[in-house]
PDB file of N, CA and C in Angstrom:
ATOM      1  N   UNK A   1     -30.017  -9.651   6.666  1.00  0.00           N
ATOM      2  CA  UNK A   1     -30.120 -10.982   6.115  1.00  0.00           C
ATOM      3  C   UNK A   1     -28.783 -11.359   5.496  1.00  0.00           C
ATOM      4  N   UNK A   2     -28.471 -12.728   5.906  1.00  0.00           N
ATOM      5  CA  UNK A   2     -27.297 -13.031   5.086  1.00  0.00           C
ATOM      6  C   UNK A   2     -27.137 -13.710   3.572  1.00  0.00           C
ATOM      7  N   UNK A   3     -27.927 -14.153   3.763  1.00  0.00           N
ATOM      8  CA  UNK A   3     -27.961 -15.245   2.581  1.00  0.00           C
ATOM      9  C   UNK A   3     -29.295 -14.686   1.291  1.00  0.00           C
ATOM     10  N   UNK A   4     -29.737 -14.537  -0.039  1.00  0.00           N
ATOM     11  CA  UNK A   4     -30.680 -14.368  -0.710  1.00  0.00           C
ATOM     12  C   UNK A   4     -31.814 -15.493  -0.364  1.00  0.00           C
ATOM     13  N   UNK A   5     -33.005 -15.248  -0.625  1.00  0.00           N
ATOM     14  CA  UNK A   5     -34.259 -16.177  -0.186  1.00  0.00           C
ATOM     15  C   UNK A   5     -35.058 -15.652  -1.152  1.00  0.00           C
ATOM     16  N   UNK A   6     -36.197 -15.968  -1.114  1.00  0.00           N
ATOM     17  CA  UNK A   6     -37.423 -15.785  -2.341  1.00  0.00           C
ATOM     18  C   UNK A   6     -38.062 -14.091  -1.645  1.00  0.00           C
ATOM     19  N   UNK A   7     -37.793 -14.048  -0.659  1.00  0.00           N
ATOM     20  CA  UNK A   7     -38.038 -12.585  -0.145  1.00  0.00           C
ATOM     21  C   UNK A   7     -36.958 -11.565  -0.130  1.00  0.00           C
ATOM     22  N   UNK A   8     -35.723 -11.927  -0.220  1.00  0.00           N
ATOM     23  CA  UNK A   8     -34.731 -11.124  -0.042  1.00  0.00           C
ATOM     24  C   UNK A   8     -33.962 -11.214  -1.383  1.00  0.00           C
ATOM     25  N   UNK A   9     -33.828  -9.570  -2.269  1.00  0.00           N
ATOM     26  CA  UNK A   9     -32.862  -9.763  -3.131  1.00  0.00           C
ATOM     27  C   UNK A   9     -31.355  -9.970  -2.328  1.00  0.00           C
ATOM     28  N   UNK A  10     -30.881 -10.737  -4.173  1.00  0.00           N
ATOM     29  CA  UNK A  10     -29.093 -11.003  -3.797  1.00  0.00           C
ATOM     30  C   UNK A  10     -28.750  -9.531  -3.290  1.00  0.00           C
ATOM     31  N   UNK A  11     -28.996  -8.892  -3.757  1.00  0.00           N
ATOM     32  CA  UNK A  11     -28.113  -7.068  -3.544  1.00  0.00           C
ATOM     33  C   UNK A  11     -28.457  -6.263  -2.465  1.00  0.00           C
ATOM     34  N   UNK A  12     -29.493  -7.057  -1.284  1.00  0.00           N
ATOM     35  CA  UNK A  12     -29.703  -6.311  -0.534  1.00  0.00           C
ATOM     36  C   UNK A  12     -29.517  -7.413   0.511  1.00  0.00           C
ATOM     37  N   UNK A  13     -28.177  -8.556   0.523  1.00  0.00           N
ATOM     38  CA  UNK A  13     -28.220  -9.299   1.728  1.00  0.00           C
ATOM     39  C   UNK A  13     -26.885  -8.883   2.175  1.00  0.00           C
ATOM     40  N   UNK A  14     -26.201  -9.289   3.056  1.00  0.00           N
ATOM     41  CA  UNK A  14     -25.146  -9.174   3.665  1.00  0.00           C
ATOM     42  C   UNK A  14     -23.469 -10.257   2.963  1.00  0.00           C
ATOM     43  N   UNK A  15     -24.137 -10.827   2.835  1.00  0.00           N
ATOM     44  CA  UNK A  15     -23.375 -11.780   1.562  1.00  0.00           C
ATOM     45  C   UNK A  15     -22.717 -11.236   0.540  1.00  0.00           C
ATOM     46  N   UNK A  16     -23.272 -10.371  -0.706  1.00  0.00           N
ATOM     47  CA  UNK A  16     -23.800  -9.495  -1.473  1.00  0.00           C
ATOM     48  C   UNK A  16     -22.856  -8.642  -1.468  1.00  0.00           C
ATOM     49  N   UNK A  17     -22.651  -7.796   0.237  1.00  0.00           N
ATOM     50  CA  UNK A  17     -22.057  -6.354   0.063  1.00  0.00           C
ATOM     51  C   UNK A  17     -20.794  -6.941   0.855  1.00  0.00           C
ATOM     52  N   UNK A  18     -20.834  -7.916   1.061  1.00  0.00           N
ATOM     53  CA  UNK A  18     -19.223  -7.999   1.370  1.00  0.00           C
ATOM     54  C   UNK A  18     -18.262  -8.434   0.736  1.00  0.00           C
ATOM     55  N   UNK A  19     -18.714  -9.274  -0.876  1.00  0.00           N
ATOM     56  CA  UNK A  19     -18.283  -9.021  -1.982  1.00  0.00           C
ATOM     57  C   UNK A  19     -17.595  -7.887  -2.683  1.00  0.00           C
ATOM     58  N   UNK A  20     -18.784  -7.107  -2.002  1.00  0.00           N
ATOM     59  CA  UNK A  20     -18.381  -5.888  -3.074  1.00  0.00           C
ATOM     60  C   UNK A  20     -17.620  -4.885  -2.005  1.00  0.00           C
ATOM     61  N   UNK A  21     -17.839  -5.167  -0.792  1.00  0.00           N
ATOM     62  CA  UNK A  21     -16.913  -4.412  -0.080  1.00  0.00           C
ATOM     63  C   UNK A  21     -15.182  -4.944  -0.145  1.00  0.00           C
ATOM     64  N   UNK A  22     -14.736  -6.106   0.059  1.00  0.00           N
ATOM     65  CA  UNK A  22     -13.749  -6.915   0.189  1.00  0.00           C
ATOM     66  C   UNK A  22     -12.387  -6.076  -0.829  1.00  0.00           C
ATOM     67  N   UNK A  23     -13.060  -6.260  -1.916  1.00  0.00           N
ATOM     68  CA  UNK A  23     -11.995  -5.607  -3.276  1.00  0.00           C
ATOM     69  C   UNK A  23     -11.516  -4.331  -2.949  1.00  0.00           C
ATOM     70  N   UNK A  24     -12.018  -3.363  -2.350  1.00  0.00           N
ATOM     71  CA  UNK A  24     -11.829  -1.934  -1.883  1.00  0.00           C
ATOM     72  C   UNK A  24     -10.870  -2.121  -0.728  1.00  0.00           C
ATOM     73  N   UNK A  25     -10.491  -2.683  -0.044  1.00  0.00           N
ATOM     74  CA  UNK A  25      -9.686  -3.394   1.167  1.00  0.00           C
ATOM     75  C   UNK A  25      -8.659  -3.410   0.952  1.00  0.00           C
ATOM     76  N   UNK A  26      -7.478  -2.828   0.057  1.00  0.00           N
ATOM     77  CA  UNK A  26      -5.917  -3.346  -0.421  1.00  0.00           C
ATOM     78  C   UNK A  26      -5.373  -3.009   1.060  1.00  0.00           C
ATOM     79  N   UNK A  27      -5.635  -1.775   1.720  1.00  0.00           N
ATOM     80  CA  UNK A  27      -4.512  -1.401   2.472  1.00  0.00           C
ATOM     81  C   UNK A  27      -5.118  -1.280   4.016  1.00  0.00           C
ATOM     82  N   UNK A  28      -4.598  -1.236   4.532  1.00  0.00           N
ATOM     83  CA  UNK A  28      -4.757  -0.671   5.904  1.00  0.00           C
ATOM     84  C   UNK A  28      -5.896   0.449   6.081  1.00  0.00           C
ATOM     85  N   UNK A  29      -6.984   0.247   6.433  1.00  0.00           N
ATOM     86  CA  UNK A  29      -7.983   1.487   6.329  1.00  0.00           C
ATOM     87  C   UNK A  29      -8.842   1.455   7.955  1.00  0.00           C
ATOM     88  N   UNK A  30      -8.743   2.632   8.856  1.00  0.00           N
ATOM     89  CA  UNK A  30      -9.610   2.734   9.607  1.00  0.00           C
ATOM     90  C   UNK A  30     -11.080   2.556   9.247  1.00  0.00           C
ATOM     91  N   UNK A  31     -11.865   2.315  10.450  1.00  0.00           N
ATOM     92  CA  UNK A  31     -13.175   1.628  10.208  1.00  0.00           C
ATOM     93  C   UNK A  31     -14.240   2.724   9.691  1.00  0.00           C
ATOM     94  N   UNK A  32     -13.792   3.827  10.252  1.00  0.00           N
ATOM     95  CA  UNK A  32     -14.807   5.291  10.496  1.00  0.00           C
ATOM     96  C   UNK A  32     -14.215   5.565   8.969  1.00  0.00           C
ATOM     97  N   UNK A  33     -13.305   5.730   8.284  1.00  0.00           N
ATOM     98  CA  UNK A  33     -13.092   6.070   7.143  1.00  0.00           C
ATOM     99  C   UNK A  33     -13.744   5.068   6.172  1.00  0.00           C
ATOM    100  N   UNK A  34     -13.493   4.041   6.579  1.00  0.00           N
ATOM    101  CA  UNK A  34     -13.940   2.623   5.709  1.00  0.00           C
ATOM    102  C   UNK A  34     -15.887   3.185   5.432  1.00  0.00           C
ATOM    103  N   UNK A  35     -16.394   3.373   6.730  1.00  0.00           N
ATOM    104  CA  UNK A  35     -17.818   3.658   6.292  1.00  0.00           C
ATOM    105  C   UNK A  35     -18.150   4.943   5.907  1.00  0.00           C
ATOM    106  N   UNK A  36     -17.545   5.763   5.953  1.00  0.00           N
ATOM    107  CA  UNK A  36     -17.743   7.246   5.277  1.00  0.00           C
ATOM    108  C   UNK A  36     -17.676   7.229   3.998  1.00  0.00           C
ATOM    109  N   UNK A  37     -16.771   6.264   3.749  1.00  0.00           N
ATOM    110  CA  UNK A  37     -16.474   6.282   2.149  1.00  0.00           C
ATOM    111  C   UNK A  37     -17.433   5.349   1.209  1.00  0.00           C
ATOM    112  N   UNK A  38     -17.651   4.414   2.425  1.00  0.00           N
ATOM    113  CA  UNK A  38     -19.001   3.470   1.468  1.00  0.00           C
ATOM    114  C   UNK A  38     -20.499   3.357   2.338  1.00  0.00           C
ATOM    115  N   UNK A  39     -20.308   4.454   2.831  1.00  0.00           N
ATOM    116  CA  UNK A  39     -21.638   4.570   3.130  1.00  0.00           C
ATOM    117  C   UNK A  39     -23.208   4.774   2.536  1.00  0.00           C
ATOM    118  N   UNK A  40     -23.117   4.844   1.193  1.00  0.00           N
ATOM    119  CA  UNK A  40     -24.133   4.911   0.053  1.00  0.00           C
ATOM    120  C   UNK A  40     -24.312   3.196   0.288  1.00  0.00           C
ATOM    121  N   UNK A  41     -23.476   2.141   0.618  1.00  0.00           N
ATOM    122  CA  UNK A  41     -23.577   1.171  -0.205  1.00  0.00           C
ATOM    123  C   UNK A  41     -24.195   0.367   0.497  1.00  0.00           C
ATOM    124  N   UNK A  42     -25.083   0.597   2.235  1.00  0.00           N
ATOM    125  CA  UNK A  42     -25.290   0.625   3.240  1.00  0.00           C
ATOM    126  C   UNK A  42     -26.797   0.678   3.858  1.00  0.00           C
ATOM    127  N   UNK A  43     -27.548   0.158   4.228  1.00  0.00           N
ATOM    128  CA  UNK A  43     -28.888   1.359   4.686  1.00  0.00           C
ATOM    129  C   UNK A  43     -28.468   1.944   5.940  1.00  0.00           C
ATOM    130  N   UNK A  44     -27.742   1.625   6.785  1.00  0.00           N
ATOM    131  CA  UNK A  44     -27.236   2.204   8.328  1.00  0.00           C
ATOM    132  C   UNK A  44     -26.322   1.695   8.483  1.00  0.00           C
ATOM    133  N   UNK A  45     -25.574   1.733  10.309  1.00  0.00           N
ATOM    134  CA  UNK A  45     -24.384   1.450  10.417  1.00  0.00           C
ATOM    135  C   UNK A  45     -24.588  -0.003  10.531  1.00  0.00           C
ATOM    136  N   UNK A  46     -25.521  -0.661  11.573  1.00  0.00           N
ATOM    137  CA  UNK A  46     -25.667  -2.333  11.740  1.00  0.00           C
ATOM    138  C   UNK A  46     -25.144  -3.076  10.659  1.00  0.00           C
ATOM    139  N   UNK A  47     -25.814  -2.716   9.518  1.00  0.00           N
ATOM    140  CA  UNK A  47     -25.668  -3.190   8.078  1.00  0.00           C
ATOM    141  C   UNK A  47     -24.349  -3.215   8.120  1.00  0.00           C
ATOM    142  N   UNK A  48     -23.546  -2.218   8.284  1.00  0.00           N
ATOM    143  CA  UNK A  48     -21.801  -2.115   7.817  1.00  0.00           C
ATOM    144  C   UNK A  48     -21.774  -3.068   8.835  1.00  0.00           C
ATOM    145  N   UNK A  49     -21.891  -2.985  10.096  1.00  0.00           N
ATOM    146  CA  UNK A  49     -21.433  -4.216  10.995  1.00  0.00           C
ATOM    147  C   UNK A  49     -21.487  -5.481  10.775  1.00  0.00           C
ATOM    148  N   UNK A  50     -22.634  -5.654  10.413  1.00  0.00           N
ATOM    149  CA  UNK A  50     -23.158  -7.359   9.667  1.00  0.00           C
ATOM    150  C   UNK A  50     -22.240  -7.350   9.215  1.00  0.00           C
ATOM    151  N   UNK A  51     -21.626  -6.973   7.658  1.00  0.00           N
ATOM    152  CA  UNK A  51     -20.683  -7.141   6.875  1.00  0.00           C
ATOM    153  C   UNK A  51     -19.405  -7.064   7.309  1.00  0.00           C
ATOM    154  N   UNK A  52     -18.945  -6.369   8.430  1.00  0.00           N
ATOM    155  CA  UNK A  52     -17.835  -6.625   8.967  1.00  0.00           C
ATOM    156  C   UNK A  52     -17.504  -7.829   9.644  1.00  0.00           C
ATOM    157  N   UNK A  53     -18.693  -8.101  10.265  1.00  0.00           N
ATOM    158  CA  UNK A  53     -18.798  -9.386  11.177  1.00  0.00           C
ATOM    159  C   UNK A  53     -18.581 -10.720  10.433  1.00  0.00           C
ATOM    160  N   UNK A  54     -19.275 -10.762   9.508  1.00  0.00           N
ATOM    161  CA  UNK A  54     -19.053 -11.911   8.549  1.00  0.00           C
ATOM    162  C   UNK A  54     -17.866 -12.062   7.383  1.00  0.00           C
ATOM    163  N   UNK A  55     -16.690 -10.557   7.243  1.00  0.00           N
ATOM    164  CA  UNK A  55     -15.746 -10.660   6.746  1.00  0.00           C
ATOM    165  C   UNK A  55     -14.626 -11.247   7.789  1.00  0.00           C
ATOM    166  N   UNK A  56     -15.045 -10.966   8.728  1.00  0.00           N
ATOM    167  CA  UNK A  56     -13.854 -11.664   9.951  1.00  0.00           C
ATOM    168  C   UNK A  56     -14.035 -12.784  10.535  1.00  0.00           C
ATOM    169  N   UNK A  57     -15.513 -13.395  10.361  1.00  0.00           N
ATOM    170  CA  UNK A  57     -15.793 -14.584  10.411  1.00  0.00           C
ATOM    171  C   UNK A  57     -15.155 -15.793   9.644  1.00  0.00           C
ATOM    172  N   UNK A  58     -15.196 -15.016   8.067  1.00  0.00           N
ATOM    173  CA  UNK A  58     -14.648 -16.196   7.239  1.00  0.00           C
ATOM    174  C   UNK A  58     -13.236 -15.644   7.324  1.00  0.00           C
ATOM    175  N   UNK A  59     -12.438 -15.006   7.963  1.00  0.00           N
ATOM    176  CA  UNK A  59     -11.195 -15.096   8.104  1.00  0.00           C
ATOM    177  C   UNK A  59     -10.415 -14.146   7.137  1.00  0.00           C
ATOM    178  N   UNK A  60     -11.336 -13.103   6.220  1.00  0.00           N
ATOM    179  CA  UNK A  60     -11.053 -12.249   5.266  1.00  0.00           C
ATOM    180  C   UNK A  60     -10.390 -10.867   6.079  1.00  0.00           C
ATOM    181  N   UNK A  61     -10.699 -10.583   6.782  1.00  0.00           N
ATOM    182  CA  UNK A  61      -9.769  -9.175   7.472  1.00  0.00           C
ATOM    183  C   UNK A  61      -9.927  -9.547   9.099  1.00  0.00           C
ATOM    184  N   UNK A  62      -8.899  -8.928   9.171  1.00  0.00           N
ATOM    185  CA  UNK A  62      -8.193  -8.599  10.749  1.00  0.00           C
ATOM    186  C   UNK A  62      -8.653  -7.052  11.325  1.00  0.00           C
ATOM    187  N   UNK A  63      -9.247  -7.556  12.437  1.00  0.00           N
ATOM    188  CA  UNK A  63      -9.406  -5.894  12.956  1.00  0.00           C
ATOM    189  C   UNK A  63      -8.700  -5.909  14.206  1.00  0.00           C
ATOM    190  N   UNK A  64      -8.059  -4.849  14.166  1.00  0.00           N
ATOM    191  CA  UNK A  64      -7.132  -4.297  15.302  1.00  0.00           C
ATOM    192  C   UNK A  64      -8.094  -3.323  16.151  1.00  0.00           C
ATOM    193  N   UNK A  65      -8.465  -3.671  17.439  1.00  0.00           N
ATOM    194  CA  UNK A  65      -9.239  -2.965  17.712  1.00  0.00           C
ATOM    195  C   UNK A  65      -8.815  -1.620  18.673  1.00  0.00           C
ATOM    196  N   UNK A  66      -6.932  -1.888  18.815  1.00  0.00           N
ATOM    197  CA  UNK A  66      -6.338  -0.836  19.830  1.00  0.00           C
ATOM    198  C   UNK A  66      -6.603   0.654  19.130  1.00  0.00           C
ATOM    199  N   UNK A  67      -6.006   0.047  17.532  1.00  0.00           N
ATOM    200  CA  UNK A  67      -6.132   1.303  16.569  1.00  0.00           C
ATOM    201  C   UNK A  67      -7.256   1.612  15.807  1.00  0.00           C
ATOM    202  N   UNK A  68      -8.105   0.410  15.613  1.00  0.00           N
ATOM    203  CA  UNK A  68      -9.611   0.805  15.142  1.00  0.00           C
ATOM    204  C   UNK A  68      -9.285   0.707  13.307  1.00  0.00           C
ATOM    205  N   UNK A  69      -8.121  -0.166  13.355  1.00  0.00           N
ATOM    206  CA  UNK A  69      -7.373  -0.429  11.870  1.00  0.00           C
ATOM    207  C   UNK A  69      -8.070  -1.717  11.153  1.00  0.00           C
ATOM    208  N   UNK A  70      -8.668  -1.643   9.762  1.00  0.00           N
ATOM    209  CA  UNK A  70      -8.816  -3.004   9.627  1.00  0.00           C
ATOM    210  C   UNK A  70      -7.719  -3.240   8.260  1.00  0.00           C
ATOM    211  N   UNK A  71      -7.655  -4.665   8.581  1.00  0.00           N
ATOM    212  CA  UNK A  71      -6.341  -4.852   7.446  1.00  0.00           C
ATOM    213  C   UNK A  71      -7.006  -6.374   7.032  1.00  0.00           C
ATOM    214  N   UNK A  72      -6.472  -6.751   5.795  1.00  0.00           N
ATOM    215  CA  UNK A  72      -6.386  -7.840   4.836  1.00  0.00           C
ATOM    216  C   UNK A  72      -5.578  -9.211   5.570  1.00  0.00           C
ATOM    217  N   UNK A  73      -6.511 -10.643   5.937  1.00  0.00           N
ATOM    218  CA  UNK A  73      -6.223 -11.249   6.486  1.00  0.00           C
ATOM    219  C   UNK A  73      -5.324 -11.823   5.413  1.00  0.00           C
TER     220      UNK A  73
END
């Protein structure tokens, strides 16, 4: 889910954790490291995807997909 609704808490939408993912982002970080390291913050991988998907949507990171690098748009 992206957005909070009367069924969905704020802290468990996709919105939510890409907030809180974004700030952790200073440098250059592979993707497989990126979710190892915040994988508590997650219920599975889709979830990390959602949130990736919608950080590159709004134009917040660049993914390089030769190197599997994501970096700070």
């Amino acid at each position: 889910m992206l957005v909070p609704n009367k069924i969905m808490p704020l802290g468990e939408t996709c919105l939510y954790r890409a907030a809180k993912l974004l700030p952790k982002l200073e440098a250059e970080i592979c993707i497989t490291e990126l979710y190892i390291s915040e994988k508590k913050s997650f219920t599975d991988l889709a979830d990390f995807i959602d949130v990736l998907d919608l950080l590159f949507v709004l134009d917040k990171i660049i993914i390089d997909q030769d190197n599997r690098i994501i970096k700070i748009a």
